[in-house]
Protein backbone atom coordinates (compact mmCIF):
# COMPACT_ATOMS: atom_id res chain seq x y z
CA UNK A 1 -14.99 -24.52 -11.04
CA UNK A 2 -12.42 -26.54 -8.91
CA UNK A 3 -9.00 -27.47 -10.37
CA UNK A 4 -9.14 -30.68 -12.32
CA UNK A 5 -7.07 -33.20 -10.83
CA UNK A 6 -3.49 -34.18 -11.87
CA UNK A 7 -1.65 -37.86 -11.46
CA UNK A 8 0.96 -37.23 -8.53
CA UNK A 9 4.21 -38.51 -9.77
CA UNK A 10 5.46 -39.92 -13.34
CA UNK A 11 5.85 -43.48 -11.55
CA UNK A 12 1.90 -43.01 -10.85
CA UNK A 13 1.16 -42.24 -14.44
CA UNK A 14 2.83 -45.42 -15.93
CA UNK A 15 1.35 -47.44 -13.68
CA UNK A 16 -2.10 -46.50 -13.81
CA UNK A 17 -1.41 -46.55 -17.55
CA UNK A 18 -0.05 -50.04 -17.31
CA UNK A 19 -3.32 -51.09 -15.46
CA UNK A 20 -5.90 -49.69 -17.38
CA UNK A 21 -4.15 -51.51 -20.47
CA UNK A 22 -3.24 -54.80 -18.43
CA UNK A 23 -6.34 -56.80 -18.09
CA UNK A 24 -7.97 -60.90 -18.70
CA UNK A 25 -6.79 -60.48 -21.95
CA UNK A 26 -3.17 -60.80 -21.04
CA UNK A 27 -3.39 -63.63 -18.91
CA UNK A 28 -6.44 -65.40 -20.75
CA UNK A 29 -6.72 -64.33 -24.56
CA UNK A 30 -2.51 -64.01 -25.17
CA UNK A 31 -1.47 -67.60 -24.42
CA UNK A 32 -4.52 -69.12 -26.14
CA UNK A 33 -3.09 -67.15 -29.68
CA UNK A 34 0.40 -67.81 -28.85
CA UNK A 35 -0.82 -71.77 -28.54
CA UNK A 36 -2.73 -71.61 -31.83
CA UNK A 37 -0.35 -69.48 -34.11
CA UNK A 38 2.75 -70.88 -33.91
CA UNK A 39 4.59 -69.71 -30.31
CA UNK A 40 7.59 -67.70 -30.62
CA UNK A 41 6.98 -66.83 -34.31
CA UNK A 42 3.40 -65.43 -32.86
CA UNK A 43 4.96 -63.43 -30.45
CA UNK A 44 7.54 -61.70 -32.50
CA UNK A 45 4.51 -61.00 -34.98
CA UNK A 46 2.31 -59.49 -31.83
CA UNK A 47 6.01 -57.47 -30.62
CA UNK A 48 6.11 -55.43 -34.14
CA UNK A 49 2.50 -55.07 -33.93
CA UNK A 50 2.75 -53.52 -30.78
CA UNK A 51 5.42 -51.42 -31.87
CA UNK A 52 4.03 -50.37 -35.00
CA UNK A 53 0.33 -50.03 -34.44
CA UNK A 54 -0.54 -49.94 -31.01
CA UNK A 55 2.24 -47.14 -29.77
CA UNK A 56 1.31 -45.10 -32.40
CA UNK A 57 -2.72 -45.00 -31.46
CA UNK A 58 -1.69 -44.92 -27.92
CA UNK A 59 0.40 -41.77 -28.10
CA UNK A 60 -2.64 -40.25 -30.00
CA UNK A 61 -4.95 -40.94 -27.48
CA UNK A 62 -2.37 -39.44 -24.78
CA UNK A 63 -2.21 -36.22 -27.62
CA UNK A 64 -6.19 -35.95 -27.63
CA UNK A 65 -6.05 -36.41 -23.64
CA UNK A 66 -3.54 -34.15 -22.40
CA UNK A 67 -3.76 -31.79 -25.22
CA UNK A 68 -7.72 -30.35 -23.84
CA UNK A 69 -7.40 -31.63 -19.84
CA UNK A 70 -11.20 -32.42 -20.48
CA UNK A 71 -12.87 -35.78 -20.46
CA UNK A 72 -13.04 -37.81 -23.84
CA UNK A 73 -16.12 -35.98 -24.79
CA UNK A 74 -15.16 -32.60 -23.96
CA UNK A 75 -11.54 -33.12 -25.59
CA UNK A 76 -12.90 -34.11 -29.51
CA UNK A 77 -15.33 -31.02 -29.03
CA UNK A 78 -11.93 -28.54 -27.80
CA UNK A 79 -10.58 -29.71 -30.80
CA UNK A 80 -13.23 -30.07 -33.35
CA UNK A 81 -16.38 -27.81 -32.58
CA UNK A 82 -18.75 -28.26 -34.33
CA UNK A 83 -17.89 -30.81 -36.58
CA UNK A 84 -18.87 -34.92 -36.96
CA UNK A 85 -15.81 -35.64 -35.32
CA UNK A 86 -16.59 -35.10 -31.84
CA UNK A 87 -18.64 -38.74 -32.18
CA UNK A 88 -14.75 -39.91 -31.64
CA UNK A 89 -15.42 -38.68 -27.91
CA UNK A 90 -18.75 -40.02 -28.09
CA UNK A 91 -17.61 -43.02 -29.09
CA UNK A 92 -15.27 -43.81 -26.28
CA UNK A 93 -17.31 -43.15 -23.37
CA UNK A 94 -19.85 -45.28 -24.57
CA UNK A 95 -17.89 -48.43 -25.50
CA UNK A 96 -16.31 -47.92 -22.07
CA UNK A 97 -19.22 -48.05 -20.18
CA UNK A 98 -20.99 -50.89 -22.97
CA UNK A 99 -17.99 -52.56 -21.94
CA UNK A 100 -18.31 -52.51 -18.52
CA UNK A 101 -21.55 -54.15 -18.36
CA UNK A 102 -20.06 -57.76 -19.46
CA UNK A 103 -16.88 -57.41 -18.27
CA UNK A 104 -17.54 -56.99 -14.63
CA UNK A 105 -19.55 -60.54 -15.38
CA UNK A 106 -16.48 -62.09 -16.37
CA UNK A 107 -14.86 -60.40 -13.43
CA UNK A 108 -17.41 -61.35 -10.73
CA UNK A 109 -15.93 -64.84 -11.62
CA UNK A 110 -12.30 -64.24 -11.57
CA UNK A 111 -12.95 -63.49 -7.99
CA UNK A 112 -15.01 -66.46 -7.28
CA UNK A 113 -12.37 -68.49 -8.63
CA UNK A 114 -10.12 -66.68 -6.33
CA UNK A 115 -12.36 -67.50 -2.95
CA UNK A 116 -12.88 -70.88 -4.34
CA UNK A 117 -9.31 -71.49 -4.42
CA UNK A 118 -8.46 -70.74 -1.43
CA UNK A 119 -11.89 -72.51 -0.02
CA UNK A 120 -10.95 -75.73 -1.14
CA UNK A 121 -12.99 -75.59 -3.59
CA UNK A 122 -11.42 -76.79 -6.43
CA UNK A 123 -9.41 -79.44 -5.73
CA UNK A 124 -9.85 -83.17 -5.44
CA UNK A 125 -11.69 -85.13 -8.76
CA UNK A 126 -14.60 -83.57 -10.21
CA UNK A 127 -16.13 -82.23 -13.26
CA UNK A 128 -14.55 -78.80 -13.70
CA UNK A 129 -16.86 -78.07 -17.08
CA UNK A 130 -20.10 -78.95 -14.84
CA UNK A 131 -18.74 -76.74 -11.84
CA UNK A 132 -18.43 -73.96 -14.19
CA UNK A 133 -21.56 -74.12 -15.96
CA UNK A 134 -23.56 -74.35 -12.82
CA UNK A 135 -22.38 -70.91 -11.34
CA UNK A 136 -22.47 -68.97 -14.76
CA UNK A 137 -26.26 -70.35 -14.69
CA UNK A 138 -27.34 -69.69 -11.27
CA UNK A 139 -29.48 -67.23 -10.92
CA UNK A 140 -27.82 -65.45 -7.99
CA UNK A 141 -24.00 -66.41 -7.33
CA UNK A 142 -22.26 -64.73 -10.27
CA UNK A 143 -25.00 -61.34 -9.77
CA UNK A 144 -23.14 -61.10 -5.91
CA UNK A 145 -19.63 -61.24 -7.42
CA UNK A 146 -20.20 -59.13 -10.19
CA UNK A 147 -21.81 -56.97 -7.57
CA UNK A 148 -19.25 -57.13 -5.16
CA UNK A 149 -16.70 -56.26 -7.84
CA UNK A 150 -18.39 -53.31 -8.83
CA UNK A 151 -18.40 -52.23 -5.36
CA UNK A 152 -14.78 -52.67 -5.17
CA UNK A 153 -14.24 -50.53 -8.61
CA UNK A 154 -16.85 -47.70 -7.66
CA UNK A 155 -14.20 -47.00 -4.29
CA UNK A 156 -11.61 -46.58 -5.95
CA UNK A 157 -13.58 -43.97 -8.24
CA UNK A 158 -15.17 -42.01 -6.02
CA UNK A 159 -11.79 -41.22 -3.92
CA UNK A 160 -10.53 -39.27 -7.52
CA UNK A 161 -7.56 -39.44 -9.49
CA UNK A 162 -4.51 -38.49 -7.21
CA UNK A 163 -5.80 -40.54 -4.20
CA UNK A 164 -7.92 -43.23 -5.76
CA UNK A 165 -6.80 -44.17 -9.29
CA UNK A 166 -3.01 -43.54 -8.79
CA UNK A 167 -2.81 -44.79 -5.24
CA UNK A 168 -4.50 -48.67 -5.78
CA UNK A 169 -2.70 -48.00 -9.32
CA UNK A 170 0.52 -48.01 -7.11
CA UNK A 171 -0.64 -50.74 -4.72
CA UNK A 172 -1.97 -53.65 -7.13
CA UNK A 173 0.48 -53.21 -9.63
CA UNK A 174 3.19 -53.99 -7.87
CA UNK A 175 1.00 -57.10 -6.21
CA UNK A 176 0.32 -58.20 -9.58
CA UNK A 177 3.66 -57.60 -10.88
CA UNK A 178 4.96 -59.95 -7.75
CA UNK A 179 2.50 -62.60 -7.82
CA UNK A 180 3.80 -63.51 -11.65
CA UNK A 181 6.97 -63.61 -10.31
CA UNK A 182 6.30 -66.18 -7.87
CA UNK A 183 3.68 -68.10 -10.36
CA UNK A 184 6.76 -68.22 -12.97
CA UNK A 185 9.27 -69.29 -10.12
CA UNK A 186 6.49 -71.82 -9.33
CA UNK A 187 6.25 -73.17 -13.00
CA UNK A 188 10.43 -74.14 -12.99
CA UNK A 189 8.68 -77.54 -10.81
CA UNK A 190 6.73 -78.63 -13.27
CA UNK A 191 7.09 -81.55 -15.41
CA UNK A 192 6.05 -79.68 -18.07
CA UNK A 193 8.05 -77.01 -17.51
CA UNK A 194 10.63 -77.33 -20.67
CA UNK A 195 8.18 -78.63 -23.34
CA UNK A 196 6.37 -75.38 -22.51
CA UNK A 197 8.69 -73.70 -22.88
CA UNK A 198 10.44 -75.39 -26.12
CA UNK A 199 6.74 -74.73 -27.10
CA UNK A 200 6.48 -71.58 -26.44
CA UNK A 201 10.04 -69.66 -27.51
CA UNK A 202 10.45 -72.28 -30.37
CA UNK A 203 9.38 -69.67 -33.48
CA UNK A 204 7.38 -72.23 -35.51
CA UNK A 205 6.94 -70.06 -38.83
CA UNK A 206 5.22 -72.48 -41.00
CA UNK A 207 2.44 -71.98 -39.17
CA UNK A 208 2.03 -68.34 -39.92
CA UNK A 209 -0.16 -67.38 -42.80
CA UNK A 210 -2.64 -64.06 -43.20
CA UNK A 211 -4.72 -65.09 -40.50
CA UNK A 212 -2.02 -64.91 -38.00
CA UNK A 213 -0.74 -61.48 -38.69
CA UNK A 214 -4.33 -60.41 -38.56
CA UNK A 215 -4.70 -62.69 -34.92
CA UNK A 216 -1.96 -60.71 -33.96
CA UNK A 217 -2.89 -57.24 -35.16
CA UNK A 218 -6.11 -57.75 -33.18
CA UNK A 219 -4.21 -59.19 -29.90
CA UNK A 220 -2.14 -55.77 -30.08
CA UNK A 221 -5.09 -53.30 -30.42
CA UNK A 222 -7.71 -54.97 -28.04
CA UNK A 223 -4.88 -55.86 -25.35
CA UNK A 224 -3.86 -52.39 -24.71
CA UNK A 225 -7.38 -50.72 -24.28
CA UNK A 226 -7.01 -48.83 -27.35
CA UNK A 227 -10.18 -46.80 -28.52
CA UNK A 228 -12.23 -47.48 -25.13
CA UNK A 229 -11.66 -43.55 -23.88
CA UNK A 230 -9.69 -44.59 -21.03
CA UNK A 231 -6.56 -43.29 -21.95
CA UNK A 232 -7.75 -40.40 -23.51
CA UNK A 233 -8.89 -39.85 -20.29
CA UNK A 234 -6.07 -41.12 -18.44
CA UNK A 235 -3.99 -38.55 -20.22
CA UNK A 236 -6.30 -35.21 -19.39
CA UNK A 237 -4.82 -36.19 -16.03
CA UNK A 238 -1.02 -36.13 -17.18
CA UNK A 239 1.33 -33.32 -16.40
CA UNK A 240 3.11 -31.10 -18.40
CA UNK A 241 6.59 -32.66 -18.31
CA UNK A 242 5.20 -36.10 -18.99
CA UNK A 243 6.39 -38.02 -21.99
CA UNK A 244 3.71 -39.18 -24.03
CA UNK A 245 5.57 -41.17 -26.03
CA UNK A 246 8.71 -42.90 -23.38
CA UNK A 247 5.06 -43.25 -21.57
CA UNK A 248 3.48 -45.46 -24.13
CA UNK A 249 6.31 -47.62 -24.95
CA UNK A 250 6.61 -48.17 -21.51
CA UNK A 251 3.18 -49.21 -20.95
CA UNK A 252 3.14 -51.57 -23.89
CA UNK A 253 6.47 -53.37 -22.54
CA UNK A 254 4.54 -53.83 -18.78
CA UNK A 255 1.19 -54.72 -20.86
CA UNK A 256 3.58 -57.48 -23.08
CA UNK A 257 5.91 -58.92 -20.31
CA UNK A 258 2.60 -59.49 -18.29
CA UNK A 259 0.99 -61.42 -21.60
CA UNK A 260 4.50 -63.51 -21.90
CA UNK A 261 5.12 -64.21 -18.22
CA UNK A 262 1.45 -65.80 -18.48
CA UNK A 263 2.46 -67.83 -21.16
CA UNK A 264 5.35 -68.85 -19.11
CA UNK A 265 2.74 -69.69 -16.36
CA UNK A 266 -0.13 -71.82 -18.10
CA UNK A 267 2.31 -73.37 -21.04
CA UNK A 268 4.45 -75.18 -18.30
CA UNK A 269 1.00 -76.66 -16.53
CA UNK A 270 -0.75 -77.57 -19.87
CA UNK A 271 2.27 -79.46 -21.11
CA UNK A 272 2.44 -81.22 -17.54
CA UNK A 273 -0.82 -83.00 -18.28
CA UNK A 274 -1.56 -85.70 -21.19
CA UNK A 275 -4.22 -84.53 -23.67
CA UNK A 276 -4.24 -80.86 -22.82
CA UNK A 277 -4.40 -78.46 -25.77
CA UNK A 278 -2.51 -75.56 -25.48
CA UNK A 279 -4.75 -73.62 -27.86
CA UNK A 280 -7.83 -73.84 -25.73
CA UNK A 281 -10.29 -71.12 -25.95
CA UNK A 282 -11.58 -69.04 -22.96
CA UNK A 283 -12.62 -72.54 -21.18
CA UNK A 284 -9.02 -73.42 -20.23
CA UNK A 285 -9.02 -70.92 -17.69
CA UNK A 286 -12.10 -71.44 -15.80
CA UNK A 287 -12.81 -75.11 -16.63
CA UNK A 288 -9.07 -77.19 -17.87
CA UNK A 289 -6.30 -75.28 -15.53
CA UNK A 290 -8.40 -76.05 -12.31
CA UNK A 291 -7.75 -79.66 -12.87
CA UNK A 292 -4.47 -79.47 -14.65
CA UNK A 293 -3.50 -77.68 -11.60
CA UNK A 294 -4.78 -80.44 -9.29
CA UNK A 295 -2.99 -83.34 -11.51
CA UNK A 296 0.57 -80.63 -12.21
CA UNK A 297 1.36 -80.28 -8.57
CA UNK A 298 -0.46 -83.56 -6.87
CA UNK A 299 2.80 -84.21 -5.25
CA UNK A 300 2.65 -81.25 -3.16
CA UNK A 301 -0.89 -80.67 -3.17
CA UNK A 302 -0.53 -77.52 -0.52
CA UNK A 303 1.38 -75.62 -3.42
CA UNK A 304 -1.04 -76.65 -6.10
CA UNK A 305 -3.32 -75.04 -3.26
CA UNK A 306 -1.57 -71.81 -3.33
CA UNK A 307 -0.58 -71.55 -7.20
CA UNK A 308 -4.34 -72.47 -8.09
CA UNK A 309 -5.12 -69.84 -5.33
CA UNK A 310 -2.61 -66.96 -6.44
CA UNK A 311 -3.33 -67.59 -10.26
CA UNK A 312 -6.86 -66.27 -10.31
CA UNK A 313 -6.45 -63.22 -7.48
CA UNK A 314 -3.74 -62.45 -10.47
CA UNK A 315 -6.84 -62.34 -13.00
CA UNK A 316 -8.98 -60.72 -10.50
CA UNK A 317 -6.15 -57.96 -10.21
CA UNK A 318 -5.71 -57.76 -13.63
CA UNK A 319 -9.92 -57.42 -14.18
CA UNK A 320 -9.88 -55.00 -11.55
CA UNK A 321 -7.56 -52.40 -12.84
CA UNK A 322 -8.92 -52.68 -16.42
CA UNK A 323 -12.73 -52.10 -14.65
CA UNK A 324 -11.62 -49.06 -12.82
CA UNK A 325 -10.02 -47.40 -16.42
CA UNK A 326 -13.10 -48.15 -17.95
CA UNK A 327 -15.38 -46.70 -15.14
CA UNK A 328 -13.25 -43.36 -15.10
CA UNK A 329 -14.27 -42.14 -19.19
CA UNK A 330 -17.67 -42.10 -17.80
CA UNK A 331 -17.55 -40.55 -14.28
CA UNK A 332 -15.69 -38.26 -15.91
CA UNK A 333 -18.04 -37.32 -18.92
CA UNK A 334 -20.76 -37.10 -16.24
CA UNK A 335 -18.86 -34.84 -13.31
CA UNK A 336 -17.54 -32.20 -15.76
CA UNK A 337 -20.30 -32.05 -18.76
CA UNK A 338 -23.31 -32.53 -16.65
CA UNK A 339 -22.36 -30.94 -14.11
CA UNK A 340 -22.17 -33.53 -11.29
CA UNK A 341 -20.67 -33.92 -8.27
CA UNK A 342 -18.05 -36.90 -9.03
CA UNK A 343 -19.60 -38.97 -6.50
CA UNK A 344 -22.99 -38.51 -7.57
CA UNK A 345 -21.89 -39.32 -11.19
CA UNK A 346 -19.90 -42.06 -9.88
CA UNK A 347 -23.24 -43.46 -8.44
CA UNK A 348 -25.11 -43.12 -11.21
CA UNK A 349 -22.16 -44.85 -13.27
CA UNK A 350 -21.92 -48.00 -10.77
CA UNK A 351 -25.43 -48.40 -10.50
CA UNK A 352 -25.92 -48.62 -13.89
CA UNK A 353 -23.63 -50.94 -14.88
CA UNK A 354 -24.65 -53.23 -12.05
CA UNK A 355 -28.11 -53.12 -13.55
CA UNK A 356 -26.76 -54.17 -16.94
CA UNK A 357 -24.54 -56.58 -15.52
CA UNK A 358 -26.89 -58.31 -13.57
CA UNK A 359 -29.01 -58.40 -16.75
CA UNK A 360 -25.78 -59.85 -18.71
CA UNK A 361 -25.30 -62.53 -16.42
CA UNK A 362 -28.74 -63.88 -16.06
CA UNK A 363 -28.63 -63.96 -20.08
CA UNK A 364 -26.50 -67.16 -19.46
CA UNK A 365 -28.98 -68.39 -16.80
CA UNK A 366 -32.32 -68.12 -16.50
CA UNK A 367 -32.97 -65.32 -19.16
CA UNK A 368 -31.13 -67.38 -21.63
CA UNK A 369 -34.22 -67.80 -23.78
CA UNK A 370 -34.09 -64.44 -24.31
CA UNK A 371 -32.54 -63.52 -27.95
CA UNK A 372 -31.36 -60.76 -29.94
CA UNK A 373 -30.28 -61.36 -33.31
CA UNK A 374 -29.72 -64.81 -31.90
CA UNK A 375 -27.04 -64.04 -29.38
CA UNK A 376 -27.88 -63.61 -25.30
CA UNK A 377 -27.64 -60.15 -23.94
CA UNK A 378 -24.11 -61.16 -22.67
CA UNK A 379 -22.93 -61.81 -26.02
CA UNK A 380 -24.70 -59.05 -28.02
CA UNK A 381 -22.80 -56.48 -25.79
CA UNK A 382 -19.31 -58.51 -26.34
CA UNK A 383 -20.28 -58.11 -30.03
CA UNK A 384 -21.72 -54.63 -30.08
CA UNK A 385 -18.63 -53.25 -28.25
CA UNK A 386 -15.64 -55.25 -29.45
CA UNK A 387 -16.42 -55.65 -33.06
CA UNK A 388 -18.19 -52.78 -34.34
CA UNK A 389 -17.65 -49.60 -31.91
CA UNK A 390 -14.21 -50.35 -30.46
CA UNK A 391 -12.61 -50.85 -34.13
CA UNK A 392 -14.47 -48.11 -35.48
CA UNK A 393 -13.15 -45.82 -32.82
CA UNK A 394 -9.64 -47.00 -33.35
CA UNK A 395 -9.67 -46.29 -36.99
CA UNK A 396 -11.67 -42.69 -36.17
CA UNK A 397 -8.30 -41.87 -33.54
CA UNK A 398 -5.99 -42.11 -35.83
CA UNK A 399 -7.70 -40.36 -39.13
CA UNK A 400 -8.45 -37.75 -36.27
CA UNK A 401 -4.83 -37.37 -35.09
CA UNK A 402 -3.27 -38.10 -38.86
CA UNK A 403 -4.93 -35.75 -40.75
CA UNK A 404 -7.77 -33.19 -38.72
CA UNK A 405 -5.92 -31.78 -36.07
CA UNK A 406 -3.05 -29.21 -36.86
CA UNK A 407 0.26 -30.80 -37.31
CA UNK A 408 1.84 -28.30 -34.90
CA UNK A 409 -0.37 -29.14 -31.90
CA UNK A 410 0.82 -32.71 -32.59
CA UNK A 411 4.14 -32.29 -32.57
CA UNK A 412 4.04 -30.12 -29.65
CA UNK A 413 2.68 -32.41 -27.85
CA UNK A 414 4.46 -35.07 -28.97
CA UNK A 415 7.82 -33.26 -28.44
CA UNK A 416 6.49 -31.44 -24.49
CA UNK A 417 6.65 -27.94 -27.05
CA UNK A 418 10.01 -29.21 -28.53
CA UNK A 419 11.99 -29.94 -24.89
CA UNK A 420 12.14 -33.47 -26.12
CA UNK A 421 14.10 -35.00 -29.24
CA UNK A 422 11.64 -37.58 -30.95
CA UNK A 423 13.70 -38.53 -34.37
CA UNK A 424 10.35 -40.56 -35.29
CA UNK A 425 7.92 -38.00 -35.47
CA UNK A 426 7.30 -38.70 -39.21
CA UNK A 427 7.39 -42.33 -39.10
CA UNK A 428 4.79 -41.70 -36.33
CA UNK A 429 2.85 -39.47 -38.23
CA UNK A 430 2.90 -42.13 -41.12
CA UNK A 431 2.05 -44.76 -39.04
CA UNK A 432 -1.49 -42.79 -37.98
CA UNK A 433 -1.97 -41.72 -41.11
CA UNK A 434 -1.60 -45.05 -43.15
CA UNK A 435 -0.55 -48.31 -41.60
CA UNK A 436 -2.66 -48.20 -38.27
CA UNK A 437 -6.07 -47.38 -39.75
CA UNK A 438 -5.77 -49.75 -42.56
CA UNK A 439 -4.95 -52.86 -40.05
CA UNK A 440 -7.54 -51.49 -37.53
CA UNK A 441 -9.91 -51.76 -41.04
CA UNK A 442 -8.90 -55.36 -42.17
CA UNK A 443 -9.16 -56.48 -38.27
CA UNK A 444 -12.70 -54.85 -38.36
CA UNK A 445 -13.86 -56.28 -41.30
CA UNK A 446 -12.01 -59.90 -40.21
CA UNK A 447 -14.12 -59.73 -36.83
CA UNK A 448 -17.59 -58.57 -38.05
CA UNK A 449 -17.63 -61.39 -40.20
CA UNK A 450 -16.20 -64.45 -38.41
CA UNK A 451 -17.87 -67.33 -37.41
């Protein structure tokens, strides 16, 4: 058998890390909470969350990962033959790929957005709701961009770990990295720029109750692709020197300055337009920033142009390097336990999820009428995946990690066989053991039954 590939350099493995954790729900799910639970007293809420909840799981998934050098599948059976925990492996490839098939939907539209944009497309007075609705219910423009972004994903996969994962790793996060940099310097010329921000960094604590800790909880765990095999996966790929847990705090702080500088982005264009809420569900992107960008910068119109332009090739980066983590648990499941050649399993991965896909996005078309339990298939995978699997996977990492596998193989993971000082191993251990499964729990149990 041919040596399993490594990541090239420690810069590559944060990175591709960072992107596989960084993806729409940064730039569209983060600023929607933040506007609904109180701004700055949100945030700090989310920052201990992160901290306390989704390091921990992450450095487990990094310990399961790098522990075997096998694919998710292939680690949980290294470390638990024969036993019912290897449906933790199980588990993971299949919400990646269950994921996959609606979020390259979702994706296919970032990218229209993006050619729109710079088309001219969406400028000048019209209805942005009706514009919308139109191409997520035509029966053949969103199919081609989720297509076309599939394409995009599958050639990055089939070029492998060192030269295709790492390398775009090290090319679009840096591009995405610069174009919020020039979005936020962008934002300082709005009108709205400091009653965004006063709205934003302004901790308003009477808003925060139960609910918000939990809105926060959830924000932390689904933002940083916990559960979803990728890195699990991600991590069989890590070298021996690399530290798992510098890696994950790392990776949370590029996965949270991306969520905040898009707060810093959309706050300052909401506020610059009357009757704009800045709680607005997932239709502010796609249907309320078009025009708000129109009406923020209709002084200048060609920068509105470029901002409008620039702000959805960010989410089309961001849905990009999120697709190509999710893609890899699979290929990777297929090329070393089937026995494939990784391009043929690639193939068989891509063309699958196109075929899914395409099925997802005509549920919101012309297959509408078509029902399962009531929801379209577009929402029925959303459910399946982020509700029931992806929480019960995160609670099944860390009773894995906390109390099945040996306390020794942990720690020497943990600790690169005791070359590194980690003073918090047993708050670590503590936090796998009791604090992360139980909010993983109350978030399940929040989600399955919500409205």
């Amino acid at each position: 058998m041919a040596e399993r590939s490594n990541f090239g350099s420690k810069i590559g493995v944060v990175l591709a890390a960072a992107g596989s954790a960084i993806g729409l729900g940064n730039v569209w799910r983060f600023p929607t909470e933040v506007g609904n639970n109180g701004g700055a007293a949100f945030i700090l809420i989310y920052l201990a969350c992160v901290l306390f909840i989704g390091v921990p799981v992450m450095v487990s998934e990094f310990v399961i990962g790098r522990s075997t050098h096998a694919n998710t599948i292939g680690a949980f059976r290294k470390l638990a033959p024969k036993t019912w925990w290897r449906i933790g492996g199980i588990e993971g490839v299949f919400v990646a790929f269950f994921i996959s098939c609606y979020y390259i939907v979702v994706a296919g539209w970032t990218l229209h957005y993006a050619v729109a944009s710079f088309a001219n497309h969406l400028s000048g007075d019209q209805d942005y709701k009706q514009y919308f609705q139109s191409f997520v219910s035509s029966p053949w423009e969103p199919v081609v961009y989720a297509v076309v972004f599939m394409l995009m994903v599958h050639f990055v996969i089939v070029r492998g770990v060192e030269k295709g994962i790492e390398r775009s790793s090290k090319l679009m996060m840096p591009m995405l990295l610069l174009i919020i940099a020039v979005l936020v310097v962008c934002s300082f010329s709005m009108s709205g720029f400091i009653e965004g921000m006063v709205f934003m960094l302004k901790p308003d604590f009477s808003r925060v109750d139960a609910n918000v800790v939990l809105s926060a909880v959830g924000q932390a765990f689904y933002s940083l692709s916990l559960a979803m095999g990728c890195l699990c996966t991600y991590a069989s790929y890590f070298g021996p020197n690399t530290n798992l847990a510098r890696t994950a705090i790392n990776v949370s702080l590029i996965d949270t300055m991306v969520a905040v500088l898009s707060g810093f982005i959309i706050f300052p264009a909401v506020f610059s337009v009357p009757g704009v809420s800045p709680g607005e569900g997932p239709g502010l992107v796609f249907i309320t920033l078009p025009n708000v960008f129109n009406i923020a910068f209709h002084n200048v119109p060609l920068i509105g142009y470029a901002f409008s332009g620039l702000f959805y090739v960010l989410l089309f980066l961001s849905a990009l390097t999120s697709a190509i983590s999710l893609h890899e648990p699979v290929t990777a499941y297929l090329h070393e336990e089937c026995h494939m050649t990784r391009h043929r399993a690639a193939v068989l991965v891509t063309s699958s999820t196109i075929v899914l896909g395409v099925a997802c996005s005509l549920s919101m078309g012309v297959w509408n009428d078509f029902r399962i339990f009531g929801m379209c298939l577009f929402d029925l995978f959303d459910f399946i995946s982020a509700k029931i699997i992806l929480p019960l996977g995160g609670i099944l990492i860390c009773l894995f990690v906390g109390w099945k596998l040996d306390r020794q193989l942990v720690y020497a993971e943990v600790t690169n066989h005791d070359s590194l000082r980690i003073p918090f191993f047993r708050l670590y251990i503590f936090l796998v053991r009791w604090v992360a499964p139980l909010a993983i729990a109350i978030i399940f149990i929040r989600e399955l039954f919500s409205k």
